[in-house]
C-alpha atoms as a PDB file:
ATOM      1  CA  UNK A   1     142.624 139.608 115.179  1.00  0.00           C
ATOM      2  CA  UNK A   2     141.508 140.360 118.738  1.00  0.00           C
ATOM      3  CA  UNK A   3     141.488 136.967 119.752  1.00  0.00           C
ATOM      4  CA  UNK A   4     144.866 137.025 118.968  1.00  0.00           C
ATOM      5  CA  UNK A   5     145.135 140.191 120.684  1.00  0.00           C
ATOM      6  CA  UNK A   6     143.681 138.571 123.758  1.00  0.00           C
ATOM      7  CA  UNK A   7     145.653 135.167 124.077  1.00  0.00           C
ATOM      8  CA  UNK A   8     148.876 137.462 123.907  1.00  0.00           C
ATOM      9  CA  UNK A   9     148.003 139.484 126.759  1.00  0.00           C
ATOM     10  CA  UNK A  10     147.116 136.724 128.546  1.00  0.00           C
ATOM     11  CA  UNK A  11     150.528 135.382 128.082  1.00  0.00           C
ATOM     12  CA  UNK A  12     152.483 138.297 128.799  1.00  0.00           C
ATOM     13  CA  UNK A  13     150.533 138.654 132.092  1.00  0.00           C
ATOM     14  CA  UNK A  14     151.966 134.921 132.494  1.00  0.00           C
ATOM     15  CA  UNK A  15     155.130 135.607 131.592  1.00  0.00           C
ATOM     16  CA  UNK A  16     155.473 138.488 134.003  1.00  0.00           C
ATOM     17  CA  UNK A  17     153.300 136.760 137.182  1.00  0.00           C
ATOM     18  CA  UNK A  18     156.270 133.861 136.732  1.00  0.00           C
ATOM     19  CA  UNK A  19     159.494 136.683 136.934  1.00  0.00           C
ATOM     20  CA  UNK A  20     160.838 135.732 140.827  1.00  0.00           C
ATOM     21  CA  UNK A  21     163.740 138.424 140.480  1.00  0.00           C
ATOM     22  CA  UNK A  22     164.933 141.966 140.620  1.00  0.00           C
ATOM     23  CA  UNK A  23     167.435 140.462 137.368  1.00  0.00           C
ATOM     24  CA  UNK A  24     164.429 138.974 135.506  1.00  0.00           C
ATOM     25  CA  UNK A  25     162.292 141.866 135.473  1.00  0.00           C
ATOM     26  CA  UNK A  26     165.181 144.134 134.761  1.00  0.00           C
ATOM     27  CA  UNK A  27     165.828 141.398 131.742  1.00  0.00           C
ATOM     28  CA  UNK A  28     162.015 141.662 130.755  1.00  0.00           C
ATOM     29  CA  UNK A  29     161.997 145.266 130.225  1.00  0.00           C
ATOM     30  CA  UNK A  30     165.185 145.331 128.153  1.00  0.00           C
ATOM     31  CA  UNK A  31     163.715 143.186 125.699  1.00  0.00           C
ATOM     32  CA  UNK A  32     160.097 144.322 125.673  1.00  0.00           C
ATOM     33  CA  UNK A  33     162.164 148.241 125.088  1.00  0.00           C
ATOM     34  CA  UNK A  34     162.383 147.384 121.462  1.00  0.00           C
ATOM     35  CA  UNK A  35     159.055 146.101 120.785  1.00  0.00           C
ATOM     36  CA  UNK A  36     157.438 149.639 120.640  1.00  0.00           C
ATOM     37  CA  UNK A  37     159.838 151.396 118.219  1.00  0.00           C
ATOM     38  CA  UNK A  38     159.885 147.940 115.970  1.00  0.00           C
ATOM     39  CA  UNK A  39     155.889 148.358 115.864  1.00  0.00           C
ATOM     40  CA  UNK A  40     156.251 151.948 115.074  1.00  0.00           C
ATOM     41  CA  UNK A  41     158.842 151.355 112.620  1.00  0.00           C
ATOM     42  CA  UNK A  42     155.961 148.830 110.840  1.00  0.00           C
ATOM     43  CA  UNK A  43     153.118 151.503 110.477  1.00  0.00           C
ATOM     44  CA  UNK A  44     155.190 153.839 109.602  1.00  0.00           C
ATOM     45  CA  UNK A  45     156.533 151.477 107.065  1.00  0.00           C
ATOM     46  CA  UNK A  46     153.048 150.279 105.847  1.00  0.00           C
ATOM     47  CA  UNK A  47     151.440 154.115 105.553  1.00  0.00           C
ATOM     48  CA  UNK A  48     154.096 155.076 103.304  1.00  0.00           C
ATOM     49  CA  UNK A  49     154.478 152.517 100.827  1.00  0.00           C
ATOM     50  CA  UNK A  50     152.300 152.817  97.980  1.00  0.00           C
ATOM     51  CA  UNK A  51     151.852 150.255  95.212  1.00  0.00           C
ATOM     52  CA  UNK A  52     153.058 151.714  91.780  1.00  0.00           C
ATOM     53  CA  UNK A  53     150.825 152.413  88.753  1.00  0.00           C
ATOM     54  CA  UNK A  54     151.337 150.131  85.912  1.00  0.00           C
ATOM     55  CA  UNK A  55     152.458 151.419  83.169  1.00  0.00           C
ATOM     56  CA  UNK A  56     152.299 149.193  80.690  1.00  0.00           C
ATOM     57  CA  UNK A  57     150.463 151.817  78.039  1.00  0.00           C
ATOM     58  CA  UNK A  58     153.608 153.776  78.524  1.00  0.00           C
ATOM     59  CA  UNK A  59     156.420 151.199  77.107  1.00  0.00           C
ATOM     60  CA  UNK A  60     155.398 148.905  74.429  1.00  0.00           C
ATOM     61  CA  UNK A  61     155.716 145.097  74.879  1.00  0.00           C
ATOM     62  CA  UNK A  62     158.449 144.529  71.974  1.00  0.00           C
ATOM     63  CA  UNK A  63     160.565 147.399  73.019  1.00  0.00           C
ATOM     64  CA  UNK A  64     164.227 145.849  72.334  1.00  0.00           C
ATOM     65  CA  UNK A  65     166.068 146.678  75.686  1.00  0.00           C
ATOM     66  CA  UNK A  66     169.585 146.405  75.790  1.00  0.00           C
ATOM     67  CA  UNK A  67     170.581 144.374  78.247  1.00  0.00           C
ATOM     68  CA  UNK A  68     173.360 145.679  80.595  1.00  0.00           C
ATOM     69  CA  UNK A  69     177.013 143.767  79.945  1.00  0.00           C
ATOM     70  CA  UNK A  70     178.706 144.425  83.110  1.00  0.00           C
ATOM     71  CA  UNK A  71     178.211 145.859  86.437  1.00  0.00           C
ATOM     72  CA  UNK A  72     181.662 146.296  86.518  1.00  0.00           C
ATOM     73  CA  UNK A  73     184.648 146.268  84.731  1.00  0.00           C
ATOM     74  CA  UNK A  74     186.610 143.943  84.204  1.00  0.00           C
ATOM     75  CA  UNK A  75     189.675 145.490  82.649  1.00  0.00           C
ATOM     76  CA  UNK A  76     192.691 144.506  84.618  1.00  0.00           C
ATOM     77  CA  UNK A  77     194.694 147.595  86.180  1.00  0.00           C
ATOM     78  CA  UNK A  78     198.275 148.227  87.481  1.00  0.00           C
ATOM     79  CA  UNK A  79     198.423 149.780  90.463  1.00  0.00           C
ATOM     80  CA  UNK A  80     200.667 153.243  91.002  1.00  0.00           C
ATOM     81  CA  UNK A  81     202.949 150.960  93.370  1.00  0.00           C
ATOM     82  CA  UNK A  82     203.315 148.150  90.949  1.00  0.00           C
ATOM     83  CA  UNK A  83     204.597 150.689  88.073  1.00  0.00           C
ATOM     84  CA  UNK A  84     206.869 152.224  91.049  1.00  0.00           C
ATOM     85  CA  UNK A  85     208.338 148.990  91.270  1.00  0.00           C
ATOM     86  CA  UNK A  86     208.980 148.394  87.944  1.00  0.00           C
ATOM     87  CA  UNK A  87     210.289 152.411  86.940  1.00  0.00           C
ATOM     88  CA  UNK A  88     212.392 151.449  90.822  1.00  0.00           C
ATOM     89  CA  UNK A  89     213.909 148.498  88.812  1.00  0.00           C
ATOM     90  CA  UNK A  90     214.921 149.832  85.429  1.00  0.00           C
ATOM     91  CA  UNK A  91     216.686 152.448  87.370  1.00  0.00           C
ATOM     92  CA  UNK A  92     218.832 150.037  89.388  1.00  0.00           C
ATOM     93  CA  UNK A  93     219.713 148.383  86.097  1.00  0.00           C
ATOM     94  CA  UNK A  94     220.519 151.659  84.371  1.00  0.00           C
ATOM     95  CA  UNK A  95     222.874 151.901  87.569  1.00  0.00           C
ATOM     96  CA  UNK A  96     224.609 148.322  87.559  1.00  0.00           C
ATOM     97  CA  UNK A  97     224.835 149.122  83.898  1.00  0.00           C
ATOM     98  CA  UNK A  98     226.756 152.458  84.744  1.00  0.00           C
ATOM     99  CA  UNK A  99     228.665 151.012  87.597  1.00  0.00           C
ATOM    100  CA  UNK A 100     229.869 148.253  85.380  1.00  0.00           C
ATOM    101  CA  UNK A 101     230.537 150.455  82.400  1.00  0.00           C
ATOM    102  CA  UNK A 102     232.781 152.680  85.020  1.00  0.00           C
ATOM    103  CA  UNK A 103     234.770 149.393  86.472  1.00  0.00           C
ATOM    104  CA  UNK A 104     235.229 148.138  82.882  1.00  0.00           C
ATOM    105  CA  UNK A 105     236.967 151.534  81.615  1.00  0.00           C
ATOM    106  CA  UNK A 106     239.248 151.874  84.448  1.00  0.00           C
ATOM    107  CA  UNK A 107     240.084 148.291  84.442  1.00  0.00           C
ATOM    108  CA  UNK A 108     241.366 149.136  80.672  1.00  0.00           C
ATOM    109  CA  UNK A 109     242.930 152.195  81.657  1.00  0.00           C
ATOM    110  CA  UNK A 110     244.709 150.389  84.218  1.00  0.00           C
ATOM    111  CA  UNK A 111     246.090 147.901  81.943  1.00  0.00           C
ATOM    112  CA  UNK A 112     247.011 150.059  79.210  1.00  0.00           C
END
């Protein structure tokens, strides 16, 4: 572990001895920003995970479990527009139906 600790300082002192620019550095730090928080992020990680008891006292080995069918359903649905669309339709023939009904009596009146 420290030896490893020691070959990367060494490098990062490499790495920054070889930046020649104002752009580089400015690059450098940018990355090396999020190292801290990441590392943070990990022990905070690590202290608060704990491993959970096992209970196997608790449920008994031949328990019969019943296994879950669906995560969802499956059942097909209309939509609200798609029964618009269909009430929309039966009223237009209910009105050509009218319309027609209308045309045919006064064509008979006519002739009559």
């Amino acid at each position: 572990m420290n030896d490893r600790r020691e070959a990367l300082k060494l490098k990062l002192n490499a790495m920054v001895d070889t930046l020649n620019s104002e752009e580089e550095i400015q690059a450098f730090v940018k990355n090396f920003a999020s190292v801290k928080p990441t590392i943070d992020a990990i022990r905070l990680h690590n202290d608060e995970i704990h491993p959970l008891p096992h209970n196997k006292e608790i449920i008994p080995v031949n328990k019969k479990i019943i296994p879950q069918r669906r995560l969802f359903s499956t059942k097909k649905r209309t939509s609200n527009a798609a029964m618009e669309v269909n009430s929309n339709a039966m009223k237009r023939r209910e009105e050509v139906k009218n319309i027609a009904l209308q045309l045919i009596s006064k064509h008979r009146s006519a002739l009559e």
